[in-house]
N, C-alpha and C. Protein backbone atom coordinates (compact mmCIF):
# COMPACT_ATOMS: atom_id res chain seq x y z
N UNK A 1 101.99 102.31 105.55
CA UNK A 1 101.64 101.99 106.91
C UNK A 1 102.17 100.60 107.30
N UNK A 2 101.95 99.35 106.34
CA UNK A 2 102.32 98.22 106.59
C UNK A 2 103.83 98.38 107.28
N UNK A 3 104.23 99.19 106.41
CA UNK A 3 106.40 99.01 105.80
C UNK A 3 106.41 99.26 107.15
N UNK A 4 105.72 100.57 107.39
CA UNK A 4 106.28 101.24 109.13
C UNK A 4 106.08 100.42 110.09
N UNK A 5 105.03 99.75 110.55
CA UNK A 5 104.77 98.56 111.01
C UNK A 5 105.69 97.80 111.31
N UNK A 6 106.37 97.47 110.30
CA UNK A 6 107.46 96.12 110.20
C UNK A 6 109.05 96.73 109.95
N UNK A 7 109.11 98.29 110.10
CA UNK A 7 110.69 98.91 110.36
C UNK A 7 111.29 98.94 109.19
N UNK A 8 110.22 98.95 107.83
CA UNK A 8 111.12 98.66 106.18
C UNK A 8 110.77 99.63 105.58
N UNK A 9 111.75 99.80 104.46
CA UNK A 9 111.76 100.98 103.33
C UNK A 9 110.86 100.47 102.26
N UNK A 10 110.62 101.34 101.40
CA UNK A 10 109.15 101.20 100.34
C UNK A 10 111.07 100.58 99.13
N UNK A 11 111.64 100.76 99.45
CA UNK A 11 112.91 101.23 98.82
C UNK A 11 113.59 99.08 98.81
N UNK A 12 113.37 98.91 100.24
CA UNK A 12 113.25 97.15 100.45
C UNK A 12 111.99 96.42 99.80
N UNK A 13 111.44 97.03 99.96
CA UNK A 13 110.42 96.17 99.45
C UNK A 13 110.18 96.16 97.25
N UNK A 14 110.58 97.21 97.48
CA UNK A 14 110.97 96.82 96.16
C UNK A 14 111.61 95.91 95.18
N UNK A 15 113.10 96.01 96.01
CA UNK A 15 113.78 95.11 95.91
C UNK A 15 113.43 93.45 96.24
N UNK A 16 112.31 93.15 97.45
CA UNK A 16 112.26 92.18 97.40
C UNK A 16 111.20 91.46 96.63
N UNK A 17 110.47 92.66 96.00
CA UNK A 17 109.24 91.69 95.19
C UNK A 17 109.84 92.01 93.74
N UNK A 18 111.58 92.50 93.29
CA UNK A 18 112.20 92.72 91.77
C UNK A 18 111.98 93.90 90.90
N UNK A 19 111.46 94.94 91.70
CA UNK A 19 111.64 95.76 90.90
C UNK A 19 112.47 97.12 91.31
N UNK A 20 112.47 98.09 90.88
CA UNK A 20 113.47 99.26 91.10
C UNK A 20 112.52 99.95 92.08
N UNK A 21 113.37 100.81 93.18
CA UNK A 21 112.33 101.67 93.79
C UNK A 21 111.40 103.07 93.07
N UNK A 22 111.76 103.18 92.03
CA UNK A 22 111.76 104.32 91.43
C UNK A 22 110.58 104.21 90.74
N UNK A 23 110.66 102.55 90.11
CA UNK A 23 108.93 102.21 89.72
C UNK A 23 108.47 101.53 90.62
N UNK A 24 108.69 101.21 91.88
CA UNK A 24 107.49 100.86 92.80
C UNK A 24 107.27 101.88 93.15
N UNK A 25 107.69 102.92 93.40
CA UNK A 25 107.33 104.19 94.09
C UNK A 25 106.18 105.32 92.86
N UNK A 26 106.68 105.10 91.84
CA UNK A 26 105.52 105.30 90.93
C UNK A 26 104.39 104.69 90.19
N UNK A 27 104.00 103.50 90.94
CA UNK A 27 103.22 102.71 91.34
C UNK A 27 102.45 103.15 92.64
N UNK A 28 103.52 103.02 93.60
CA UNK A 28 102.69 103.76 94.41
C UNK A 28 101.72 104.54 94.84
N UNK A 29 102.29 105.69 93.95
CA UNK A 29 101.39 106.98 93.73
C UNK A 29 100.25 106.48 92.86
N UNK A 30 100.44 105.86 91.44
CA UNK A 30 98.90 105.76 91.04
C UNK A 30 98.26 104.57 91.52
N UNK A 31 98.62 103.91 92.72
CA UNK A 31 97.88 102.77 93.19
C UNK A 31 97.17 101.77 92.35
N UNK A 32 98.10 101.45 91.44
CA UNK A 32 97.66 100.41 90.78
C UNK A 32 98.22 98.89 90.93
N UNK A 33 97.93 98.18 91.86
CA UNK A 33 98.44 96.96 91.99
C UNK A 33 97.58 95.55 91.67
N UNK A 34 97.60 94.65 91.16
CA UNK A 34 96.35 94.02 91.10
C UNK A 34 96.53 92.79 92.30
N UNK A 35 95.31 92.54 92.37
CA UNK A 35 95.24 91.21 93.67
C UNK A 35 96.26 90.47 93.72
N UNK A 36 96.64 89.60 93.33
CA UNK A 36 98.04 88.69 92.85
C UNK A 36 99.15 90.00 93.74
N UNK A 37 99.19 90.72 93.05
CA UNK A 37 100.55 91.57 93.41
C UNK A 37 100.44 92.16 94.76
N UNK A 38 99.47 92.59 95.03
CA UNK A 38 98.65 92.89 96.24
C UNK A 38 99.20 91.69 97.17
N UNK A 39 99.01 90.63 96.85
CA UNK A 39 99.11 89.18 97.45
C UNK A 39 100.55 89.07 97.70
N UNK A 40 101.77 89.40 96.72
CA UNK A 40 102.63 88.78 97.01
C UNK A 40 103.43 89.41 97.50
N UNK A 41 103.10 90.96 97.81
CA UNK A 41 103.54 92.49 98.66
C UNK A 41 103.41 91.34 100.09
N UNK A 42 102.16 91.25 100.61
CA UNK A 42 101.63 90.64 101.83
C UNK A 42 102.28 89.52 102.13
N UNK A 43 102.67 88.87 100.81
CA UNK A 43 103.86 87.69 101.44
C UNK A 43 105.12 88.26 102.27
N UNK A 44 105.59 88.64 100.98
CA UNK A 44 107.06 89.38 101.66
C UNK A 44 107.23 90.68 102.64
N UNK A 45 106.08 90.85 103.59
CA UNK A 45 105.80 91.77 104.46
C UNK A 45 105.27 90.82 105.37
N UNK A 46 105.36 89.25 105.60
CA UNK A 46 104.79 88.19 106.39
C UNK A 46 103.39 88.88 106.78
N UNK A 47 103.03 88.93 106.55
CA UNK A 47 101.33 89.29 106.31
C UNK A 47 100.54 88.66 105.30
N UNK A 48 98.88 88.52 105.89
CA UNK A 48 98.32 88.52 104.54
C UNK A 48 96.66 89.36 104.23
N UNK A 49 96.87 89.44 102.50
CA UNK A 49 96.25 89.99 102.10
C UNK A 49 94.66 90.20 101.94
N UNK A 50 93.95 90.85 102.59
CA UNK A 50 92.52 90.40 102.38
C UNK A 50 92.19 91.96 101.91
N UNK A 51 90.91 91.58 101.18
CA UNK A 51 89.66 92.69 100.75
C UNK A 51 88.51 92.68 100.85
N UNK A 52 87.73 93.81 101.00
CA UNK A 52 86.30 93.15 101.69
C UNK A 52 85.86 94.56 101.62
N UNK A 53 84.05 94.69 101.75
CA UNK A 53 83.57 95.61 102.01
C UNK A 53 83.04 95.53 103.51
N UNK A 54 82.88 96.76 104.20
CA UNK A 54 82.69 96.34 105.60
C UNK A 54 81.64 97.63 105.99
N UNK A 55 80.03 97.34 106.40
CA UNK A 55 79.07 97.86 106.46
C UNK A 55 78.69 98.57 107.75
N UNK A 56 78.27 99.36 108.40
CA UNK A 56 77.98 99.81 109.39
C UNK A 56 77.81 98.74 110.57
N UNK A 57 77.10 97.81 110.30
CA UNK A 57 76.73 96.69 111.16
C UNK A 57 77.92 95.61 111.30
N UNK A 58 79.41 96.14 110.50
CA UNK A 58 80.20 95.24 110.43
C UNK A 58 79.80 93.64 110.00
N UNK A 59 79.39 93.76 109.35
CA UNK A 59 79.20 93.11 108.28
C UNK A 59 80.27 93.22 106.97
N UNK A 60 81.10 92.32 106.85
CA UNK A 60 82.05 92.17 105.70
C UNK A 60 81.95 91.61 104.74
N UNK A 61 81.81 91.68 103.49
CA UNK A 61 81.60 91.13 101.95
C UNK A 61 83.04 90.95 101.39
């Protein structure tokens, strides 16, 4: 959703955080990224990264 957002390939972004698309893309699928990496996706997508739980009352943790 981000990539589409900003007009980029999962295929660029690979490349710009060093790795092959072939293992970011199988990454992808098992969604395993940790915070840090999470973080530095959000750099190079000029964005940034937050997490939070967010409660009926909108209320965010």
């Amino acid at each position: 959703m981000a990539l589409a957002f900003i007009g980029k390939s999962e295929a660029w972004l690979a490349k710009e955080i060093g790795s092959t698309p072939q293992a970011f893309n199988q990454r992808m699928k098992t969604d395993k990224f940790s915070t840090v990496e999470l973080e530095g996706i959000a750099k190079v997508l000029g964005a940034v990264y937050s997490s939070s739980f967010e409660f009926p009352d909108g209320t965010k943790i």
